[in-house]
Structure formats: C-alpha cells, structure tokens
Protein backbone atom coordinates (compact mmCIF):
# COMPACT_ATOMS: atom_id res chain seq x y z
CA UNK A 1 29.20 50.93 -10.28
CA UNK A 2 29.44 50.05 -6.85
CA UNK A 3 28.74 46.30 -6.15
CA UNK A 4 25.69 44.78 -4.05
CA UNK A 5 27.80 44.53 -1.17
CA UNK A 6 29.36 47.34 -1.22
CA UNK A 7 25.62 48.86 -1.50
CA UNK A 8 24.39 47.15 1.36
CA UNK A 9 27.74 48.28 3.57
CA UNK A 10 26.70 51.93 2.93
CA UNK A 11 22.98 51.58 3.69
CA UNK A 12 24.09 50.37 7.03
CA UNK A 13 26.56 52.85 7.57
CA UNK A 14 23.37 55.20 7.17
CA UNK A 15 21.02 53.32 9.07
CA UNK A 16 23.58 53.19 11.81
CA UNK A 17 24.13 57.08 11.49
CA UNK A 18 20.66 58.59 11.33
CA UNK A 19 19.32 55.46 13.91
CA UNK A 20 21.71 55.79 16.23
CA UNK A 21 21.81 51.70 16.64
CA UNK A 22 24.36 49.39 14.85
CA UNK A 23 23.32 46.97 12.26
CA UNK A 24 21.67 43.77 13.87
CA UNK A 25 23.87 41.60 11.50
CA UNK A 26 26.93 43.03 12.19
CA UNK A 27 26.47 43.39 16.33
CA UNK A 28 24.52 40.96 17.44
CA UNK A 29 26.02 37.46 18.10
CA UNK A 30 23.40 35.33 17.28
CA UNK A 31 21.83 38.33 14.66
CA UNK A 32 19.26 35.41 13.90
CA UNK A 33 16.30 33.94 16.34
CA UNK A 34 15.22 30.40 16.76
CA UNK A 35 13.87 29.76 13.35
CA UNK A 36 14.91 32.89 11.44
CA UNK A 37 16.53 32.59 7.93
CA UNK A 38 19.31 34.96 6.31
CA UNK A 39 21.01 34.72 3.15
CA UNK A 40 24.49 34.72 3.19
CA UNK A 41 26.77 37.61 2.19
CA UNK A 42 29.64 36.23 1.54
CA UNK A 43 31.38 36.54 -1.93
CA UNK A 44 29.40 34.08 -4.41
CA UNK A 45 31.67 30.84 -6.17
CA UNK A 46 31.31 28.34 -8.67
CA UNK A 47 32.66 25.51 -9.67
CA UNK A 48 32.27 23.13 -13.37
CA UNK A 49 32.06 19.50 -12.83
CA UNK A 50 33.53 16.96 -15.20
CA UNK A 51 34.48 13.44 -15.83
CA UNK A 52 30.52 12.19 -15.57
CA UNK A 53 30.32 7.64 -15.50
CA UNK A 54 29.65 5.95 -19.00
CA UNK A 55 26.11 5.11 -17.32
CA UNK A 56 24.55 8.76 -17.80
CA UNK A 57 23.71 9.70 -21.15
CA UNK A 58 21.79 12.66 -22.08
CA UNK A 59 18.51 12.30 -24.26
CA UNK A 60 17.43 15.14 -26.85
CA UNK A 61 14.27 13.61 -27.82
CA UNK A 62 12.91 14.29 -24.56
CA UNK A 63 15.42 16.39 -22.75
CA UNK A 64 16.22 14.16 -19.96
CA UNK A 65 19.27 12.04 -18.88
CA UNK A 66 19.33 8.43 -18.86
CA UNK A 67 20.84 6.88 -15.83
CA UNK A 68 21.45 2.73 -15.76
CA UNK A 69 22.21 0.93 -12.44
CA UNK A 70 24.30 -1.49 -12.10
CA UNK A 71 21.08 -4.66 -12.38
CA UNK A 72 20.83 -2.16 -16.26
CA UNK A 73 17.41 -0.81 -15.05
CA UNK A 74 17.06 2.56 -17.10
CA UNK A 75 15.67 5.47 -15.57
CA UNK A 76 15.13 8.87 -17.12
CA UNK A 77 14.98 12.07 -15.50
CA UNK A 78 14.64 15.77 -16.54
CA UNK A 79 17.57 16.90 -17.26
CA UNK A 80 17.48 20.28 -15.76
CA UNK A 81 16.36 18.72 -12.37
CA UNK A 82 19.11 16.27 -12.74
CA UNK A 83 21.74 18.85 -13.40
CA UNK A 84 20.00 20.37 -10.24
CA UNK A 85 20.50 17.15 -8.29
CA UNK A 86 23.99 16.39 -9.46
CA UNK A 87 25.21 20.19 -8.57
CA UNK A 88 23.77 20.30 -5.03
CA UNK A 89 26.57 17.85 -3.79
CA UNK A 90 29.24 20.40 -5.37
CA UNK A 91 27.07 23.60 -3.90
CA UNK A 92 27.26 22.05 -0.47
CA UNK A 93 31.08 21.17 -0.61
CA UNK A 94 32.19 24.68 -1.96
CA UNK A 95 30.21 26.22 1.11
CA UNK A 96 31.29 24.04 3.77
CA UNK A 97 35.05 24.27 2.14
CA UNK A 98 34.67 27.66 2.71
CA UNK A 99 35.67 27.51 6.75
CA UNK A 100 38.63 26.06 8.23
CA UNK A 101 38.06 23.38 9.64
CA UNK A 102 35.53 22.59 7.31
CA UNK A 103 31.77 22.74 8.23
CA UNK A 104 31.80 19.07 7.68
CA UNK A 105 34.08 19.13 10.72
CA UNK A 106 32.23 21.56 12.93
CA UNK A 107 29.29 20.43 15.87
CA UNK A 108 25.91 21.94 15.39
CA UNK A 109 26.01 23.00 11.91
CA UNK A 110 23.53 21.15 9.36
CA UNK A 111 22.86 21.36 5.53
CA UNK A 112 19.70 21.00 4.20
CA UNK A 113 19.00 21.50 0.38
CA UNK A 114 16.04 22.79 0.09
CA UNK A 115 13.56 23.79 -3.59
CA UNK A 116 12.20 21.97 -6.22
CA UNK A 117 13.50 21.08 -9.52
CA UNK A 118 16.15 23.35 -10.98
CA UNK A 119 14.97 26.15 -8.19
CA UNK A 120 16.82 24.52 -5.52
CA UNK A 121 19.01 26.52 -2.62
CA UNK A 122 21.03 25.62 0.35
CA UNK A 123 20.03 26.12 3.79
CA UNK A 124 23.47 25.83 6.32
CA UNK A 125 21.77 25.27 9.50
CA UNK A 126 22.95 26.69 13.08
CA UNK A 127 22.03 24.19 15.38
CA UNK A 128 22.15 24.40 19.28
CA UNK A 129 20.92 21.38 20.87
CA UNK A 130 20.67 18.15 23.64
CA UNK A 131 23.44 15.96 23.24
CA UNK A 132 21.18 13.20 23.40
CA UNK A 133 17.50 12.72 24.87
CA UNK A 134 17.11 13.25 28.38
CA UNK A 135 20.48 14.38 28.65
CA UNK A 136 20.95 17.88 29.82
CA UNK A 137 24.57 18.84 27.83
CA UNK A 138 24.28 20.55 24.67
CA UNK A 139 26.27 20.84 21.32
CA UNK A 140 26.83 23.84 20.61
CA UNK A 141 28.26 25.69 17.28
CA UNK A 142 31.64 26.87 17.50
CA UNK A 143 30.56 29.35 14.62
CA UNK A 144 28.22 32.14 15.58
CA UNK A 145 25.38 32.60 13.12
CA UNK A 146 27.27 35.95 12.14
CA UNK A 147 30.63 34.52 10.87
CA UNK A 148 28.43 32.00 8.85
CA UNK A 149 26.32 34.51 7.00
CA UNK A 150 29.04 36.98 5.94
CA UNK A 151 31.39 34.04 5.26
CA UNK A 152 29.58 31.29 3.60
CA UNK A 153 29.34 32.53 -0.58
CA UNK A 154 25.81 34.49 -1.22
CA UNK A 155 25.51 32.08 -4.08
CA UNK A 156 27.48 29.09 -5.20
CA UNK A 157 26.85 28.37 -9.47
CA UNK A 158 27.79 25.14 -10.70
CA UNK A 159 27.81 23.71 -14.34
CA UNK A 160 27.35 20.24 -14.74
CA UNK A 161 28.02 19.26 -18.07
CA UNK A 162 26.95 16.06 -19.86
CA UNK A 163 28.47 14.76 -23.49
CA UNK A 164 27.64 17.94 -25.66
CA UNK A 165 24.98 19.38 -22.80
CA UNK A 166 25.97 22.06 -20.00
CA UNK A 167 23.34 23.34 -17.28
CA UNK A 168 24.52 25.56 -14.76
CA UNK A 169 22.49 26.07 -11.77
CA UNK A 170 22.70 28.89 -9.25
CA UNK A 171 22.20 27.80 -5.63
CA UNK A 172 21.25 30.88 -2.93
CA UNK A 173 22.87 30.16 0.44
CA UNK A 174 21.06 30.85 3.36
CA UNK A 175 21.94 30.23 7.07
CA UNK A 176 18.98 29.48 9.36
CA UNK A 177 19.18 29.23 13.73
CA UNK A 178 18.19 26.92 15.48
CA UNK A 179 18.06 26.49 19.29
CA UNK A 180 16.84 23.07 20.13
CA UNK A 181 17.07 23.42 23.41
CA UNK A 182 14.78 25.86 24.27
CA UNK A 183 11.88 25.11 21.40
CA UNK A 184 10.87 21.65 19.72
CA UNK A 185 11.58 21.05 16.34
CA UNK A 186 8.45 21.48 14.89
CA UNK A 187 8.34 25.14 16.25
C-alpha cells in the first residue's frame, strides 16, 4: 500500500503531466505568499519523555495533574492539556533539530504553538523582515519556505508519561511566510 507521500509524489507527477506546469511546492522558491500556511511533508517523529520532578503528581479522582511551586502553592490542571503543554517543548525541539544548524540557530525563522487543549500544532514561521524600526536592512531566512516544508516532520507525537499515566499527543507541523517588509503584521 503505497504511503501518503508516496501518493501525493504521483498526483503531482500527473498534475505536472496532463497540466503541463510543475508543482508550485516543488518549483517555486518561496511556494508560499505573505500569510499562506502549508503543512509540512517531511517524514513524521516522536519522541517519549521521562524522568518528570517529584512536584507533579497525577490525580485520578479528577483526571488532572497536580503541580506545587516552590512557595507549595498547588495547582491542578487537566491532565490531557497538561500532557499537551509539557509535549509542545519536545514537538518544537524535534522540528527545529531536524536542520543543521538548528532552526534555533537560523535568522528569520519563528515557532509559534498554536490550538487549544490537547488539539494543539506547531506553526514554524518564515519570517522576512526590518532589522529594526526605521532601519531599511532586513533579516532574511537562509531557509527557503520549500526546504522547510518537505524537511521539517509532517507530524511530531510525543508521550509524556506521568507515575502509572501516559498521554501521547500528536502535533501537525505547519510552516507559514511571512514578509514583513512589504505588509504589516496584522495583514
């Protein structure tokens, strides 16, 4: 059974055939417009997290986690959104550990976890834009939109377990342009 990828390859093979035009993803450099969203393509990871602080505890009676600060103020929190919460930091690291140099390392590319509760996703920003106010350099991306979306995983799954409790949330990874130097932000 041929895999989503591999489906997706062939469909633009045949697109490109019977249009006469080459896939916009694949050709274009950036495929994406000032504002435009794509998910990635790149092959999906996950990761299990381990070795949680004495000061989480999980809660059956009410299926959350209780988390104490350091002044022993208690706080409880739904556990699913709290796996959620916990797993984005992983989710983030696997994606920008993807690229070397790491997209920690890179100018001009952002993350921005995005969803609520346990439907959460990553959004790896392409950012061209003014160095500073009234300054007319910019900073732009050493990574072209393209290289991010077929690199960066389509989805990144992480399991976050807690005592005798495991949650694994799936995060979608999508990579979104942004040219900040022709259009405001709020455009």
């Amino acid at each position: 059974m041929p895999t989503r990828r591999r489906a997706l390859a062939l469909l633009g093979g045949a697109l490109a055939a019977t249009s006469g035009c080459v896939s916009r993803v694949l050709d274009d450099d950036p495929p994406l417009e000032h504002g435009d969203r794509m998910r990635a393509i790149g092959d999906p990871a996950s990761r299990t997290l381990d070795g949680w602080p004495p000061d989480h505890a999980y809660v059956p009676a009410n299926d959350t986690v209780r988390d104490t600060d350091d002044s022993g103020t208690e706080a409880y929190t739904d556990a699913a959104v709290w796996a959620a919460w916990v797993g984005e930091d992983t989710a983030i690291q696997v994606v920008a550990n993807r690229f070397d140099p790491s997209l920690h390392e890179r100018r001009g590319i952002v993350f921005y976890p995005a969803g609520q509760g346990r439907e959460r996703h990553l959004n790896v920003h392409h950012q061209t834009r003014p160095t500073a106010p009234r300054e007319t350099g910019t900073i732009d991306p050493d990574l072209s939109t393209t290289e991010l979306v077929e690199r960066a995983p389509e989805t990144v799954s992480v399991t976050v377990p807690l005592h005798e409790q495991t949650w694994t949330i799936d995060y979608p990874v999508f990579v979104k342009r942004y040219d900040l130097v022709e259009h405001t932000a709020a455009e």
